[in-house]
Structures are given as C-alpha cells and as structure tokens.
Protein backbone atom coordinates (compact mmCIF):
# COMPACT_ATOMS: atom_id res chain seq x y z
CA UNK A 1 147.05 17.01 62.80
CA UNK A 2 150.58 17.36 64.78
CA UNK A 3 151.37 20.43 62.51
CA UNK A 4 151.21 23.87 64.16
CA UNK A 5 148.20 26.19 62.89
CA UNK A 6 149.64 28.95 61.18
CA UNK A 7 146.44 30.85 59.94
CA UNK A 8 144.88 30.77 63.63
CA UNK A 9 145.08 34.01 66.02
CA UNK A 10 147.95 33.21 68.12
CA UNK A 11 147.23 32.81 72.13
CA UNK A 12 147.89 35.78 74.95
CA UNK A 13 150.63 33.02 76.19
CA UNK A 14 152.61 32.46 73.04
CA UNK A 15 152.32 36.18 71.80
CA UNK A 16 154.43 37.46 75.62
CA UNK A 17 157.02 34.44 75.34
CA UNK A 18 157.45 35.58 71.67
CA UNK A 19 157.82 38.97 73.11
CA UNK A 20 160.17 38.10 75.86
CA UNK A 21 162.58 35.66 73.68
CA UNK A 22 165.72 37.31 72.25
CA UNK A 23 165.54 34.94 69.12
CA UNK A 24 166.29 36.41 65.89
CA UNK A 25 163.41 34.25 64.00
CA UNK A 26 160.69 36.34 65.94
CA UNK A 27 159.65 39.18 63.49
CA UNK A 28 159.57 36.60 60.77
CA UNK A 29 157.26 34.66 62.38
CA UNK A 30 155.02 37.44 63.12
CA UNK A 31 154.75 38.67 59.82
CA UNK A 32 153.17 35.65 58.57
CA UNK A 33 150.79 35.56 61.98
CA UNK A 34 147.80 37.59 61.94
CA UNK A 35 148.32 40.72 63.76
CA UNK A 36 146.16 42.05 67.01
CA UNK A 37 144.18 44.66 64.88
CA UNK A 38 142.87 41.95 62.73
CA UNK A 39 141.35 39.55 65.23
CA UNK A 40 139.18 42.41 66.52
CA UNK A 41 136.87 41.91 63.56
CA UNK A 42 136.61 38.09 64.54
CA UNK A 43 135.29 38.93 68.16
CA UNK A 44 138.26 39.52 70.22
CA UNK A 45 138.29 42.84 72.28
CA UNK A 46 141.07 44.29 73.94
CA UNK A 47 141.18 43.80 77.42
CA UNK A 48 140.55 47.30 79.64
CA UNK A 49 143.60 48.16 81.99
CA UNK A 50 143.29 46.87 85.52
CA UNK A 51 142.92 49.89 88.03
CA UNK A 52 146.27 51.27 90.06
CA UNK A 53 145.37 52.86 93.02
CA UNK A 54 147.12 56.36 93.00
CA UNK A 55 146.84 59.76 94.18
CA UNK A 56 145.89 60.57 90.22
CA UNK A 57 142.72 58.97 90.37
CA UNK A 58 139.67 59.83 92.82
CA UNK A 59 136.23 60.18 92.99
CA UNK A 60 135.19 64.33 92.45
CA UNK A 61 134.72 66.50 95.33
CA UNK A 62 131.93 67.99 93.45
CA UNK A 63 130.03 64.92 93.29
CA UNK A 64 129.01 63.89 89.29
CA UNK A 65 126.01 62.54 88.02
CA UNK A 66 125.60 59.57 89.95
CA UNK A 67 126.70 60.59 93.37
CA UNK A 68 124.33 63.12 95.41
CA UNK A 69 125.84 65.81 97.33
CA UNK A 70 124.85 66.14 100.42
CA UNK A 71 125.76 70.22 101.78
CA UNK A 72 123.35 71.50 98.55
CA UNK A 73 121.00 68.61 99.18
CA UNK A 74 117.50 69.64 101.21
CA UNK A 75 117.40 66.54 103.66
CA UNK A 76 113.60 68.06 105.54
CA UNK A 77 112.05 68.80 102.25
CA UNK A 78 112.97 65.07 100.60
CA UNK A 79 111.56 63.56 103.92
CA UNK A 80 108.29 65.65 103.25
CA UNK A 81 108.48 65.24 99.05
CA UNK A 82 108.86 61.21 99.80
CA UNK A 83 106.72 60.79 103.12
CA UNK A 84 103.63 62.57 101.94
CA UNK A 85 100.71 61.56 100.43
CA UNK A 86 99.74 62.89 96.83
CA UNK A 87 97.41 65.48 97.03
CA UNK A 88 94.48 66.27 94.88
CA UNK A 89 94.60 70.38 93.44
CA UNK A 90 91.01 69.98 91.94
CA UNK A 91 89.32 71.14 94.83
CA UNK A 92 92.15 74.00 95.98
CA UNK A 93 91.13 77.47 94.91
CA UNK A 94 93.53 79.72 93.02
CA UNK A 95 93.62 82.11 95.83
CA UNK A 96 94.79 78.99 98.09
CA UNK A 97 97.52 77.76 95.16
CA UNK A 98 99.26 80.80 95.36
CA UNK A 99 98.99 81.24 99.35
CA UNK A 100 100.61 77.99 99.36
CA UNK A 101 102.98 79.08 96.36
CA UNK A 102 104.35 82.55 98.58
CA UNK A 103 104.27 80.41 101.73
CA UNK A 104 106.65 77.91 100.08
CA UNK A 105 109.06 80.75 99.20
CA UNK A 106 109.31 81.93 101.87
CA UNK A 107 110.04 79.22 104.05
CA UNK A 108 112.30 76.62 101.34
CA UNK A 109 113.51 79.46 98.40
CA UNK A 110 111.14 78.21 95.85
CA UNK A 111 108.51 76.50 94.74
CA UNK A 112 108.50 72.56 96.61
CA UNK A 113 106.51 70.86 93.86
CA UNK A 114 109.69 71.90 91.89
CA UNK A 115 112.38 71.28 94.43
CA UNK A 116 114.29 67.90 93.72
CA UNK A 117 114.80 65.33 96.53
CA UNK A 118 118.47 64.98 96.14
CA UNK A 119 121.03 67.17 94.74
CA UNK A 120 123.94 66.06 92.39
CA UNK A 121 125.63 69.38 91.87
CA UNK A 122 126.79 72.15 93.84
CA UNK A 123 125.54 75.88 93.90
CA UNK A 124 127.06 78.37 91.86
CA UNK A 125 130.00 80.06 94.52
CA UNK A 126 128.65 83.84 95.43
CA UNK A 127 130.56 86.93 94.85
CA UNK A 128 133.14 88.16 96.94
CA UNK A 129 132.68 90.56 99.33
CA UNK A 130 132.88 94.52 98.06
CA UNK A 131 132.72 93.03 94.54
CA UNK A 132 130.79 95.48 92.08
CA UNK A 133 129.44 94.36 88.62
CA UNK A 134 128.90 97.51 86.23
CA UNK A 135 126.04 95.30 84.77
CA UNK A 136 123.86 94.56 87.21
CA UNK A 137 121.68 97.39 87.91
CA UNK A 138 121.29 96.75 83.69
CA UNK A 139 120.33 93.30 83.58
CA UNK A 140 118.71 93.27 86.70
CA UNK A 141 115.56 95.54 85.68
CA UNK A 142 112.35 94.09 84.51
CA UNK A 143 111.91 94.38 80.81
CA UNK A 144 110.13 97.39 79.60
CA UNK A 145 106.59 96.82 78.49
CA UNK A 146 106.41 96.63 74.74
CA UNK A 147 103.27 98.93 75.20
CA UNK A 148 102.49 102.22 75.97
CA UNK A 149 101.93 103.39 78.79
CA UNK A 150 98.53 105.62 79.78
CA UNK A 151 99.82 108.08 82.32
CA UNK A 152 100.79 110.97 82.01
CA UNK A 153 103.37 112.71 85.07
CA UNK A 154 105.20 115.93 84.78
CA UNK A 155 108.24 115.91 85.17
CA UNK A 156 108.40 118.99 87.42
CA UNK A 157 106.13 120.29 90.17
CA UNK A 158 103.03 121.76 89.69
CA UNK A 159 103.65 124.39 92.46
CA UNK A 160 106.36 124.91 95.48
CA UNK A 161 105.31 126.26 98.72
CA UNK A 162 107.96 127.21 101.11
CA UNK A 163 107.73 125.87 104.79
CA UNK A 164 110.20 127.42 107.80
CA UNK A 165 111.15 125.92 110.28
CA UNK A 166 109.69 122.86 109.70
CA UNK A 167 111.15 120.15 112.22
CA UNK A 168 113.30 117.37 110.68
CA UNK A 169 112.21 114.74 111.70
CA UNK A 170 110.24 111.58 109.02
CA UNK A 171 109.19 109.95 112.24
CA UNK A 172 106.87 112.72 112.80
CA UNK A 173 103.16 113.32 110.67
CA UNK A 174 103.42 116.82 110.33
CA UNK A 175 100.91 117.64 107.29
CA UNK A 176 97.48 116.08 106.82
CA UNK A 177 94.87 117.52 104.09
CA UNK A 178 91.61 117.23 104.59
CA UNK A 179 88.66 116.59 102.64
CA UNK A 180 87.41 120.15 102.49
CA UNK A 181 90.70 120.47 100.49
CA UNK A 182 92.35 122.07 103.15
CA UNK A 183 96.43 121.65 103.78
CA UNK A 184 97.34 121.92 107.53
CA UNK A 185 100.78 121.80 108.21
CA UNK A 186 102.49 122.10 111.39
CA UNK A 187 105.58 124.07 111.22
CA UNK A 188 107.39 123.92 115.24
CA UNK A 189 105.44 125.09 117.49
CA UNK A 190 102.69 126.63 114.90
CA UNK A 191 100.08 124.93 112.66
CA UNK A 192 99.34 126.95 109.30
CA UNK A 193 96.05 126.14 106.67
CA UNK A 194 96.58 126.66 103.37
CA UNK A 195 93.10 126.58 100.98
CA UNK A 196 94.15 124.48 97.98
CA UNK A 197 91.16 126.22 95.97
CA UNK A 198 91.63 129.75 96.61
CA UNK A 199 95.34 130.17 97.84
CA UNK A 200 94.34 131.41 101.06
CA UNK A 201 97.04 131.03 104.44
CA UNK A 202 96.39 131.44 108.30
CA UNK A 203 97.60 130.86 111.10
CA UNK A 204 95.65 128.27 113.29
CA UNK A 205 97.47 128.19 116.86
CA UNK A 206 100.98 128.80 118.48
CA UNK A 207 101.84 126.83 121.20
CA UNK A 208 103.56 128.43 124.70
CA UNK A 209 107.13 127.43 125.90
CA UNK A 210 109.48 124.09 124.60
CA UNK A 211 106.13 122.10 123.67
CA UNK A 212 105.46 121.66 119.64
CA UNK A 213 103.34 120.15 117.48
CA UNK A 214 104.16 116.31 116.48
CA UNK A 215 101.37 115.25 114.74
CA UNK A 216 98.18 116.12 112.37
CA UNK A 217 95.46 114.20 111.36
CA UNK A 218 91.83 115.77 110.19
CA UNK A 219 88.32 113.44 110.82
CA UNK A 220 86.88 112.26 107.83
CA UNK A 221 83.78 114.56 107.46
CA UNK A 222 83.86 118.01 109.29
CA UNK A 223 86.08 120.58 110.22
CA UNK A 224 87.85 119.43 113.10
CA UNK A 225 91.60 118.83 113.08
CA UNK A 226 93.39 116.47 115.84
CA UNK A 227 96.79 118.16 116.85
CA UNK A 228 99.59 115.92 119.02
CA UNK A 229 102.51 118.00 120.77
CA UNK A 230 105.92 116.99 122.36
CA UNK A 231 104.12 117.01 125.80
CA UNK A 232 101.52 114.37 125.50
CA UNK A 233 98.86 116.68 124.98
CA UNK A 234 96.02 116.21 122.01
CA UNK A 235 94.09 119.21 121.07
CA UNK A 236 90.68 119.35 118.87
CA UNK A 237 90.44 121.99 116.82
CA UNK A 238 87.23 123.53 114.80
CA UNK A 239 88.93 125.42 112.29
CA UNK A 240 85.67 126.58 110.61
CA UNK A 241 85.52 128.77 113.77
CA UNK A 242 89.17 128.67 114.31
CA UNK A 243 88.58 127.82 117.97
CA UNK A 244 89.85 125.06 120.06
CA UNK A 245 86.96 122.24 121.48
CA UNK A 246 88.75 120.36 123.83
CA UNK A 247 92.60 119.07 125.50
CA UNK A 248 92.79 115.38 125.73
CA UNK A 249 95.84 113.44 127.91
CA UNK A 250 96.74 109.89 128.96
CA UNK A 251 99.94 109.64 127.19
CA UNK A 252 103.65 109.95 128.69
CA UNK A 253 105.52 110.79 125.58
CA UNK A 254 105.33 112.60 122.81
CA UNK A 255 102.04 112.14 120.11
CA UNK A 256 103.57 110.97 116.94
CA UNK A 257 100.67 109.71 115.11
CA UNK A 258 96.81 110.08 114.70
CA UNK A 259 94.20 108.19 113.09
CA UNK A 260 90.16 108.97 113.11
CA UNK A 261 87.73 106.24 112.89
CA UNK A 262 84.06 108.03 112.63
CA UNK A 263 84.19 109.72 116.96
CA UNK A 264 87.15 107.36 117.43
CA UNK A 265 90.68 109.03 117.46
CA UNK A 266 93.58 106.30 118.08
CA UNK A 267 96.74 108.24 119.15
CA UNK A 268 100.27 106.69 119.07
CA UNK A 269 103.10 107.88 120.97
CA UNK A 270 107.10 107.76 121.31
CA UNK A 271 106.42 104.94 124.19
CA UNK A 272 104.79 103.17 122.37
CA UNK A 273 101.15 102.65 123.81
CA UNK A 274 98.13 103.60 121.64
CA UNK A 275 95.33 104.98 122.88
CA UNK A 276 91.70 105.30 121.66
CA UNK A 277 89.87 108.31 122.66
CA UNK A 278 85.85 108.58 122.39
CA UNK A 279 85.49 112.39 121.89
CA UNK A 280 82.13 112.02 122.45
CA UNK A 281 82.46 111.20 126.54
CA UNK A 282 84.07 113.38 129.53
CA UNK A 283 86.41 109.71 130.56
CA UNK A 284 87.76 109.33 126.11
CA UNK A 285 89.97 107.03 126.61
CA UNK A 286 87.87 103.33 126.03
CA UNK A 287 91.02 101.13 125.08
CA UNK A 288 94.94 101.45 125.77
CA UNK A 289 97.39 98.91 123.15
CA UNK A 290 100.69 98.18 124.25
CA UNK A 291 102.19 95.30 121.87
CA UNK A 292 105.23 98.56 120.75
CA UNK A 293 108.23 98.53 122.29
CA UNK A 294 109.00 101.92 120.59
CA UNK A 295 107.89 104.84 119.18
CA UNK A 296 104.63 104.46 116.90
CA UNK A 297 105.52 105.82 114.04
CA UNK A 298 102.64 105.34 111.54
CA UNK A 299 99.04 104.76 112.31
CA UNK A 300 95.86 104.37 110.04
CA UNK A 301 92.36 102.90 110.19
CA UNK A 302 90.70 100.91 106.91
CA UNK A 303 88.99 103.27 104.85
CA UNK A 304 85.84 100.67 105.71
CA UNK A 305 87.10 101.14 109.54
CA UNK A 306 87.13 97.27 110.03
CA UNK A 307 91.14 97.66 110.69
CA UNK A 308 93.92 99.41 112.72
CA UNK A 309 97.18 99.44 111.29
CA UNK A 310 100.62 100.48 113.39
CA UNK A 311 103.87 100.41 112.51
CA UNK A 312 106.84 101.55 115.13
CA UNK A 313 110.31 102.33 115.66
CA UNK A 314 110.79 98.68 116.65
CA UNK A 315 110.30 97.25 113.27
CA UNK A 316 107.28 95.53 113.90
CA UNK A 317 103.80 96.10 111.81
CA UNK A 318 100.47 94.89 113.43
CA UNK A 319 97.06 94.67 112.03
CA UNK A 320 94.20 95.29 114.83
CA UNK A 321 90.56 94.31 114.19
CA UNK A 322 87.70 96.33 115.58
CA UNK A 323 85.39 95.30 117.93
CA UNK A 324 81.96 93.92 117.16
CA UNK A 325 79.53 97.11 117.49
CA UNK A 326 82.36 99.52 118.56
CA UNK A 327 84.73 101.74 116.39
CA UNK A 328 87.62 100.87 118.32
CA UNK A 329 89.80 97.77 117.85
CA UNK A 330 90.30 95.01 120.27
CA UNK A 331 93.53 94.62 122.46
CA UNK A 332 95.23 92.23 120.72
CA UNK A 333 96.39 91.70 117.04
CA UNK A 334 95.12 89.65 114.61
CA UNK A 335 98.56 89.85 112.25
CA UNK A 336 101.82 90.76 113.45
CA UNK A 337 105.07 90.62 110.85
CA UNK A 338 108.76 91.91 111.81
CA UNK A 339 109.32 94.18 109.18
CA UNK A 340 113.00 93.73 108.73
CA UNK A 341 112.38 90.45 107.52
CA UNK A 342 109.54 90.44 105.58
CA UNK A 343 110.94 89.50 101.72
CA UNK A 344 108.03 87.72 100.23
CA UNK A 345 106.80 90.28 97.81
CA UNK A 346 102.74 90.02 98.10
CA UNK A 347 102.70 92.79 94.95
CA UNK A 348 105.19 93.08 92.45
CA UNK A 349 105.29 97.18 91.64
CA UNK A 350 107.25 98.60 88.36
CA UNK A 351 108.51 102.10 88.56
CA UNK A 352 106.52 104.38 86.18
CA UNK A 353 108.12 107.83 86.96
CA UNK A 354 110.71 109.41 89.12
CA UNK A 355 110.18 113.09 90.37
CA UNK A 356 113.32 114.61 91.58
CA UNK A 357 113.55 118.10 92.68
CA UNK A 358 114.35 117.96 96.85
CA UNK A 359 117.58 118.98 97.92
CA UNK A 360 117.36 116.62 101.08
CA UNK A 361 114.99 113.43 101.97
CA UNK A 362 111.48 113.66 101.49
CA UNK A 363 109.60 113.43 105.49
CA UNK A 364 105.89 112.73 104.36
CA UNK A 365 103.71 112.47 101.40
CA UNK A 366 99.98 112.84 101.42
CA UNK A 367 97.31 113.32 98.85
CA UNK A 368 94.63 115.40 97.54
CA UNK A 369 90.50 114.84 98.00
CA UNK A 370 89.81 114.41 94.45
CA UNK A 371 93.25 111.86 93.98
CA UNK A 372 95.09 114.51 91.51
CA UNK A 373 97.87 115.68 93.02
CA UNK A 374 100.37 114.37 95.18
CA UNK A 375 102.34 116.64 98.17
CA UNK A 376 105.58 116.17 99.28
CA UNK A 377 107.42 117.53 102.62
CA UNK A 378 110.62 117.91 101.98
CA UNK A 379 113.96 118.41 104.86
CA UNK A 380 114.94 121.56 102.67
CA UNK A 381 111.71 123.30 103.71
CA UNK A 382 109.77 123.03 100.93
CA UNK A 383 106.34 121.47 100.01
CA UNK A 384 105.87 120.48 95.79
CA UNK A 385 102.63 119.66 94.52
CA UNK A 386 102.91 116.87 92.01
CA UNK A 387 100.64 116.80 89.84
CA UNK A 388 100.54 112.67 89.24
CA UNK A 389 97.02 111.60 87.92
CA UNK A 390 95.90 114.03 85.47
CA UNK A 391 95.03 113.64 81.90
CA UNK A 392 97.83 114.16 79.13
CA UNK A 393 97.30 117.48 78.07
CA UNK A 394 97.85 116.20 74.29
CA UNK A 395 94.85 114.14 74.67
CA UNK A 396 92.87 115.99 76.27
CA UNK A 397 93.20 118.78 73.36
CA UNK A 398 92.22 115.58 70.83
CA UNK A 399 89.22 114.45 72.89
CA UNK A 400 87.78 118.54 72.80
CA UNK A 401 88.27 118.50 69.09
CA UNK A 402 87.00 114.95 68.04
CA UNK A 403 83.91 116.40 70.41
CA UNK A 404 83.36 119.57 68.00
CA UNK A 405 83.78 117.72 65.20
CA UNK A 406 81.40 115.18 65.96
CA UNK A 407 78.17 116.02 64.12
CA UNK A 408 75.16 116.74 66.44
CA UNK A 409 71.78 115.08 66.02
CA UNK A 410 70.19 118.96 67.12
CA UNK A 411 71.61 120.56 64.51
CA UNK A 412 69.55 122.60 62.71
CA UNK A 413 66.64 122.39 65.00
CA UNK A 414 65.39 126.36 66.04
C-alpha cells in the first residue's frame, strides 16, 4: 500500500515538477507513465486556455449572430410588430390586403408582416458615386414572357404630316382630335383642321398682333372647338360653320389647358387658377380653383364626368370631385399627391414596342375616335400617325381565307 502507483494517470502537480526538474531520470520515468493522449479515452479533457485580454481579440463591429445591430435595426416598427395585437385577415378583403401591402411600402421599404424586429447583420454597402455597371440595364429588365405576344405595331409610321411653326413648348396642348375624326392643331398664332377620312386641310382662324394660340380641346359631341391664347382669352368655335360663337375671359395668364364636361369647360392657366365656365349663361364663370402655385399644365375630366384631374408646373397632381347635381367640381380636392415623390407603383407596365422616328422630343400625343391610331407632335415639326392597335396583317389574311374555306350551310340553295 506505501508503493507508488505506476499504472495510474499521473496528477497536473507531479507532471509540471517533472517538467521543471533538471534530473536526468525524467524521460525514463515517463516512458513507462501513461502519456496525456491516452487518458483522454478514460474521461479526462484538456483544459481550454484561459482568456488574455489583448488588442487581438474583440467582439465584431459587424455584430454576429447573437448580437443585434442597432444602425440596420427598425426600432418604430419592432415597437409596433411587439406592441400590437394579432389581427384576424379573414374578414379583410383582397382589395384592402394589398392597400395595406402598397401602404406598407411605401412608408417602411417592404412588406411589415415580413420585416424582422431586430437586425443581426448589416446592409450590403451601396455603390460609389459615378460608378457604372455594364450589366445592369441587362439584369435589371423583367424577364420576357415565354408567350407570344397578340399585338401587332409597325415599326414605322403610318403617315407624316408636316407642321410649321409649331411653338416648342410640351407645357402647351396644342392638338386635340375630335370625335367627328377631325385633327385641329394650332400652329402660332393659326389653328389648322385636317379631316382624317378624306385628307382635307383649312384654315380655321388667325389671330391679330403678339397673342397665339396655347391650347385646344373639342366638346365631346358637336362641332365646337375651345381655343386658349397667350392673352387670357378663350374662344368657341363652330367649325361646321367655321364661325366663331363667343370670347370668354377671367383669367390673368396665359390658357394652357382645357377640359369639357357636357356645357362645362374647366380652363387652366400659367397662374395657376382654374376656372369653370357654363357656356350656357351670359356670367360663365360658376367656380374659380386655386390649390396651383404654377402653371396648370394638364387638365382632364372622367370620361363618366364624376372627376377633375390637374396636374401643374409645381409638381403637384389633384383629383377634384364634382358637385352633387352640377357638372362642375367642388373647390377643394379630394386627393392631392406631390408628384416628385410618388414611387409606389399602383400598375406595373412592361414595354411592348418602341417607335422611334423624331428628331427632337415628342410635345403631345393624342388618339383617334375609333382607338387605332396614335398621333404624335413632335419639336422637329412633324406629326406621325402610328398606327398601334390594328390587326396583324398576317392574320388577318388567315382569318379571310379560313372564312372562304369554311363550307356554307346555303350552298346550293337557288
């Protein structure tokens, strides 16, 4: 019992004071003591290496898994995600989901029921300034739809029509055509009419001095064309009889814009105001808008006349509703949305064709009656006729011969 235990691990003591002596027995007493590696099978494990503070070893600036970081982390989104109560979808409409969906986009970057309450990794660093990837326009485009698609747009104009002097200027509505498929356009101080059907050009009026015209628009059944000058002026014009019904004022600027609603025309001008003028009464104007703070650039009634839109110089866009019995709208907006920073898409649109052909920018567009054709103004005095929405002519030759060739059920009958 007073014998030392060879075939027993040796102790942490006796293994560093075997270490530190300078005796010249000690490696053949080791060799006949188990060594380290072999009394890890019997349940000893090494001991991990105590922690020296040093310049070497610190937590990540990053953050890791564990540790949240708080300039990527959303601090008024995880009080709402962790405060509120859970709310039941089954009664929310799909029109209300995705109201909710665009509003949440717009106001957080995505989607909060997919948003996490804290962050544990930083965003991906942005490009440099002036930097210019070669691949982006490439990867950046929708994929193409695998199938094919049913319109069919040439690739050149259908006809060109060649406008002088026509002012330069895309604030301006200078060419309106009107459901009698007739083109007026106004051209300085002149306004032409060209007959789509026949060909057929003339000269409507010529107005006197510095004043010219700044604005078309025709009404939606009749004859009768509104025209705006530089002055503030609006003449009516029956161009069946190629006479002029009436002058109408009230405005300080220039008329930039005109919209008809049934006997209501709403006029917009470089000041800003809109006016709506009953053509029907001696006193027109029934209702001045003043919400612009610059020129009006655009304005159009709902083809159901329930709506005013107007869109100006100042970047703003409002949405007017009419008034209860009346064909005029009501002083005061329902919607009004700064244009320059409205990015929630509410339509997603994919590029089917692109008609080039203009030498400069394209002023205004405007379409046909029947929907077939599509006009464009251009600054390098010209005026193409696209011809958009037509049938391929391919299939239009099939359809005429899978019609003769169809057997007839008369056939034979004298």
């Amino acid at each position: 019992m007073d014998q030392e235990i060879s075939e027993c691990p040796i102790t942490l003591w006796l293994k560093k004071c075997r270490e530190a002596s300078d005796l010249s027995n000690v490696s053949k007493k080791t060799a006949s003591t188990p060594t380290l590696s072999k009394t890890k099978s019997i349940g000893i494990k090494k001991r991990p290496k105590k922690w020296q503070g040093g310049a070497s070893h610190k937590t990540p600036i990053g953050g890791d898994q564990f540790i949240p970081v708080r300039s990527t982390t959303n601090y008024e989104v995880a009080h709402y995600k962790v405060t509120r109560e859970q709310e039941a979808d089954k009664s929310t409409s799909p029109a209300q989901k995705e109201y909710r969906r665009l509003l949440s986009e717009c106001l957080f970057g995505g989607e909060i029921n997919k948003m996490k309450i804290l962050s544990f990794k930083n965003k991906a660093p942005g490009r440099p300034v002036g930097f210019a990837d070669s691949l982006i326009n490439m990867y950046s485009k929708a994929p193409a739809s695998t199938k094919s698609s049913t319109r069919y747009i040439p690739k050149n104009p259908d006809r060109i029509l060649d406008p002088p002097d026509i002012v330069d200027d895309y604030y301006l509505n200078l060419i309106d055509w009107s459901p009698n498929n007739i083109l007026a356009v106004a051209l300085n101080t002149s306004v032409y009419l060209w007959n789509a059907g026949t060909g057929a050009i003339e000269k409507l009026l010529s107005l006197e001095g510095s004043d010219f015209v700044c604005s078309l628009s025709w009404i939606q059944e009749g004859d009768c064309l509104a025209v705006g000058t530089s002055m503030g002026v609006i003449q009516l014009w029956d161009c069946s009889e190629r006479r002029r019904l009436r002058i109408m004022g009230g405005h300080s600027a220039s008329v930039t814009s005109l919209s008809w609603n049934s006997y209501i025309l709403s006029s917009g001008s470089a000041s800003g105001r809109i006016i709506h003028h009953d053509v029907r009464q001696r006193d027109h104007r029934v209702a001045v808008l003043s919400s612009h703070t610059q020129e009006v650039c655009g304005l159009k009634w709902s083809p159901d006349g329930r709506y005013l839109a107007s869109g100006g110089n100042d970047n703003m866009l409002y949405i007017w509703p009419v008034v209860a019995g009346q064909a005029f709208s009501q002083p005061q907006p329902l919607h009004s949305l700064r244009t320059d920073f409205l990015t929630t898409p509410a339509i997603i649109l994919s590029q089917v064709a692109e008609l080039t052909g203009h030498k400069k920018w394209v002023l205004q567009l405007a379409l046909c009656p029947d929907g077939s054709t599509v006009l464009s103004a251009g600054a390098d005095e010209t005026l193409r006729l696209w011809k958009c929405f037509v049938l391929d002519p391919a299939k239009k030759k099939k359809e005429i011969r899978d019609s003769k060739a169809a057997p007839s059920m008369f056939k034979g009958i004298r």
